[in-house]
Protein backbone atom coordinates (compact mmCIF):
# COMPACT_ATOMS: atom_id res chain seq x y z
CA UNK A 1 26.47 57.12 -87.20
CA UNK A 2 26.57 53.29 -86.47
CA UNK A 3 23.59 51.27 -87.07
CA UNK A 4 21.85 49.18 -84.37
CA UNK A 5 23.04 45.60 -83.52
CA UNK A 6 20.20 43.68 -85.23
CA UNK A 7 18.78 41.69 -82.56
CA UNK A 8 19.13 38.23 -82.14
CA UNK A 9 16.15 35.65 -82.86
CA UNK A 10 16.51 33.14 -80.06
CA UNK A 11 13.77 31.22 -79.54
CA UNK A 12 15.28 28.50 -76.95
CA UNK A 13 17.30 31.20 -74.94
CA UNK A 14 14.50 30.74 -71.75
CA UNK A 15 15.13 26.86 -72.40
CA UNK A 16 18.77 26.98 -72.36
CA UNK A 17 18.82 29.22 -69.58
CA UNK A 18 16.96 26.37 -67.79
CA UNK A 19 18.98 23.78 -68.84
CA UNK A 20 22.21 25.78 -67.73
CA UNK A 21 20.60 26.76 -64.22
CA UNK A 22 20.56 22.86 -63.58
CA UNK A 23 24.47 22.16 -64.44
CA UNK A 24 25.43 25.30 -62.05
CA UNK A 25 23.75 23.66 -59.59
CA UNK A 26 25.16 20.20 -60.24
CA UNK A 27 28.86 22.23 -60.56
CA UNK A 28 28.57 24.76 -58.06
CA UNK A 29 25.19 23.73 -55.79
CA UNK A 30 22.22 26.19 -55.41
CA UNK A 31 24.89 28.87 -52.87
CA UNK A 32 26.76 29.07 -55.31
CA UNK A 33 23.73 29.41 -58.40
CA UNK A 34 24.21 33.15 -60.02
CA UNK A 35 22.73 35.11 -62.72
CA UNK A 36 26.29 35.51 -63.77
CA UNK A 37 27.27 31.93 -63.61
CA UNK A 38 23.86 30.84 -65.27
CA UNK A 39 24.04 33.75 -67.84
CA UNK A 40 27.91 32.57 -68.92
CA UNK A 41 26.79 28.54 -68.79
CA UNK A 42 23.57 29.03 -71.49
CA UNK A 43 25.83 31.63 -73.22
CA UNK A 44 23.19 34.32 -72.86
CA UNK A 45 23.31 38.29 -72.03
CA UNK A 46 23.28 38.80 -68.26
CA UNK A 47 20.17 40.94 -69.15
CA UNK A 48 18.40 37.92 -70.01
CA UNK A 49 18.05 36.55 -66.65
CA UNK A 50 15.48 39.35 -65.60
CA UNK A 51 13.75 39.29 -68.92
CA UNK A 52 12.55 35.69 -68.42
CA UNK A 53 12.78 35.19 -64.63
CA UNK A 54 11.33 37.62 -62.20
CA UNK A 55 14.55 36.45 -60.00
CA UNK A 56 16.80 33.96 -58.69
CA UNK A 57 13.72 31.97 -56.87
CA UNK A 58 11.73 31.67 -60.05
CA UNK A 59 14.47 30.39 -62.29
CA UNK A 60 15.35 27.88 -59.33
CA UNK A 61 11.92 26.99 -59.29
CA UNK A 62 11.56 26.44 -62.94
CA UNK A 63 14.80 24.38 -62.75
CA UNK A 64 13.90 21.83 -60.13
CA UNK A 65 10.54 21.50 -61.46
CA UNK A 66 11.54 20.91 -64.89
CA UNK A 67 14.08 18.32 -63.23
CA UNK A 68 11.43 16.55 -60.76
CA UNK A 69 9.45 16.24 -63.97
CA UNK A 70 11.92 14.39 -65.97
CA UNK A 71 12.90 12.26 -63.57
CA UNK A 72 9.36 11.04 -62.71
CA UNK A 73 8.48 10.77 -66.50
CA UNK A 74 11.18 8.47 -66.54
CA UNK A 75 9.88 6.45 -63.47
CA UNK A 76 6.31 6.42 -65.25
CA UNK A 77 7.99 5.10 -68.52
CA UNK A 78 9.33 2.43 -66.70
CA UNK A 79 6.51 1.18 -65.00
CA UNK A 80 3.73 1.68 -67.99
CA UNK A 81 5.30 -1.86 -69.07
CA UNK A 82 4.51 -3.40 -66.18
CA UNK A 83 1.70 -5.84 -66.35
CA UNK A 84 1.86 -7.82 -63.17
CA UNK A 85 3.72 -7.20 -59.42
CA UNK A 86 6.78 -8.86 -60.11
CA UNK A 87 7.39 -6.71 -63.78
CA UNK A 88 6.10 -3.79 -61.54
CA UNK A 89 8.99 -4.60 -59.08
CA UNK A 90 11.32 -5.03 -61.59
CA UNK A 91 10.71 -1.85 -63.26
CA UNK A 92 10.69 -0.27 -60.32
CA UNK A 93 14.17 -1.26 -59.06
CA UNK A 94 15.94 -0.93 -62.50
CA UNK A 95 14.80 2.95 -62.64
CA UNK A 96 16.24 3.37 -58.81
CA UNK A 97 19.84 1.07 -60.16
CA UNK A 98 19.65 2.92 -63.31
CA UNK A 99 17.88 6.11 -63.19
CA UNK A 100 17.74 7.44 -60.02
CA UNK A 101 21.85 6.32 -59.22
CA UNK A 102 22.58 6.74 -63.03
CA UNK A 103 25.10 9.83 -62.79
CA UNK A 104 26.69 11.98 -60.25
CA UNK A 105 25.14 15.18 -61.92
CA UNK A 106 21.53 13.92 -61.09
CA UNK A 107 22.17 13.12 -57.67
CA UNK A 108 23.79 16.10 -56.78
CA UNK A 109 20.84 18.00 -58.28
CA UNK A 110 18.32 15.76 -56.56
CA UNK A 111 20.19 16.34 -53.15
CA UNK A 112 20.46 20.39 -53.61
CA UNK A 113 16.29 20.09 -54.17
CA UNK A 114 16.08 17.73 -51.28
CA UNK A 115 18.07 20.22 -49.00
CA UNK A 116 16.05 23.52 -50.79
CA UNK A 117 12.54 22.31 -49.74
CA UNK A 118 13.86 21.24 -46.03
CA UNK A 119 15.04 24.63 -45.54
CA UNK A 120 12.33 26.40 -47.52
CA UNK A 121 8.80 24.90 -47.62
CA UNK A 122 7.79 27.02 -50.93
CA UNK A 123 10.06 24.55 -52.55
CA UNK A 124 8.01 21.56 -51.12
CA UNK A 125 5.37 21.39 -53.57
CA UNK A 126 7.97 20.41 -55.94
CA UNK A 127 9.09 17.59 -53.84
CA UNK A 128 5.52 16.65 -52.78
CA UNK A 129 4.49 16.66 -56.90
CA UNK A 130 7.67 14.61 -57.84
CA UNK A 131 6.54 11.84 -55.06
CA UNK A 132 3.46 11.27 -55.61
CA UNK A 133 3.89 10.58 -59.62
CA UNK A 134 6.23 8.42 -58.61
CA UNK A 135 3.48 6.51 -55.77
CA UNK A 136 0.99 6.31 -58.41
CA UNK A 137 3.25 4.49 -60.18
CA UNK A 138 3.46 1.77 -57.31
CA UNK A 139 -0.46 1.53 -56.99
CA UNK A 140 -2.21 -0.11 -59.72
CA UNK A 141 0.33 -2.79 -58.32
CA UNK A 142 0.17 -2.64 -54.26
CA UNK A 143 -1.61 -0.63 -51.02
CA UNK A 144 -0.88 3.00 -50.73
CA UNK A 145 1.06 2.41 -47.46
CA UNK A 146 3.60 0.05 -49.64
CA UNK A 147 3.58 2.67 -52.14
CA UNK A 148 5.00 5.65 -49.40
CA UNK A 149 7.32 2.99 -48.14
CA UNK A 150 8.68 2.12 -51.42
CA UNK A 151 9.07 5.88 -52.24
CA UNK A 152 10.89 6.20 -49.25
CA UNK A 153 13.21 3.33 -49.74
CA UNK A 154 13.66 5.29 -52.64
CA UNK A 155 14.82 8.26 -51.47
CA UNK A 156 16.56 6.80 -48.71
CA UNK A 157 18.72 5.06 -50.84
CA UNK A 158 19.73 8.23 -52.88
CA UNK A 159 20.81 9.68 -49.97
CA UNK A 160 23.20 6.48 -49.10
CA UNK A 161 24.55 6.87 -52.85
CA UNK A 162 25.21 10.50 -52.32
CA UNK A 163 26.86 9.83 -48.82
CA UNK A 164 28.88 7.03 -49.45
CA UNK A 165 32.57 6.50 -51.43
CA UNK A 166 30.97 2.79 -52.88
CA UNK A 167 28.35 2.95 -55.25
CA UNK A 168 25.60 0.51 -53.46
CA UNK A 169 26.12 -3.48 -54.35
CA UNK A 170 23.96 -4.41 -57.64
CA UNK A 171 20.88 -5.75 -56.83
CA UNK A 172 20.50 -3.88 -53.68
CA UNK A 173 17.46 -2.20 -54.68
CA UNK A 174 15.55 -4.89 -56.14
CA UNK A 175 16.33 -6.70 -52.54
CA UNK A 176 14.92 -4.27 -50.40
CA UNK A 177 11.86 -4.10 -52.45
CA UNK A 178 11.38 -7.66 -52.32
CA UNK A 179 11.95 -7.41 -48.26
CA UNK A 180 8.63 -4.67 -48.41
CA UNK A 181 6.22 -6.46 -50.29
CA UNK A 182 6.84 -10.00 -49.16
CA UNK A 183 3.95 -10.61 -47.05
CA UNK A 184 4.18 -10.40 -43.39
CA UNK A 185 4.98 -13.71 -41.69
């Protein structure tokens, strides 16, 4: 008679799972997301997939979320420091130079999320959450309507990144912020 496995204590396993979900989708895009391919990446029993996720839309879900979330944590770091418009601006443009373009992986992620939500609107309130964290960052410092236009600047610029073979020129970002606040003539 054998004796049973003992089981294995793994606290992080839902956290790793997670974590691996994202680089699929950075690898292999959200088509090409699996249980399998998640399951090998986090190094986890296939079985493990349906004990923490209910399916392949709630792990997604937690996965974009979680990433929306760091992302604008790191845009609300930035800008905490800010004491005045011009450090606002600043702050601002160094997390879209540096954060926002800062690797390939994050783009790509940003872009499958982006694409999600346009095709399925349960996936919007993810989107809708990660912008406006990152517009109430923006107004302590100018109008709402500056605020959306800045966002989208922002996310117009991601998608040049992701669609172009040049990385954008340094500085680029910090110039077309400057072109939407300077007052109107």
């Amino acid at each position: 008679m054998s004796t049973p496995r003992p089981r294995r204590h793994d606290p992080d396993r839902r956290d790793r799972i997670i974590d691996a979900c994202l680089d699929v989708i950075a690898e292999h895009g959200v088509a090409g997301t699996s249980h399998r391919r998640v399951a090998a990446a986090a190094d986890v029993p296939l079985g493990s997939m349906t004990y923490h996720f209910d399916g392949m839309d709630a792990l997604l879900r937690e996965a974009f979320t979680r990433f929306a979330d760091q992302v604008a944590t790191l845009a609300e770091r930035r800008m905490a420091a800010a004491g005045s418009l011009e450090e606002a601006l600043d702050a601002f443009a160094a997390n879209i130079e540096e954060d926002v373009f800062g690797t390939q992986r994050d783009l790509v992620i940003t872009h499958e999320l982006y694409t999600l939500a346009a095709r399925r609107p349960e996936y919007r309130d993810i989107t809708t959450a990660w912008m406006a964290r990152t517009r109430a960052t923006l107004e302590p410092f100018v109008d709402s309507t500056t605020a959306v236009l800045l966002d989208a600047m922002n996310e117009g610029l991601s998608i040049h990144r992701a669609l172009h073979q040049h990385s954008p020129r340094p500085g680029l970002a910090r110039e077309a912020i400057a072109r939407l606040v300077r007052p109107a003539l």
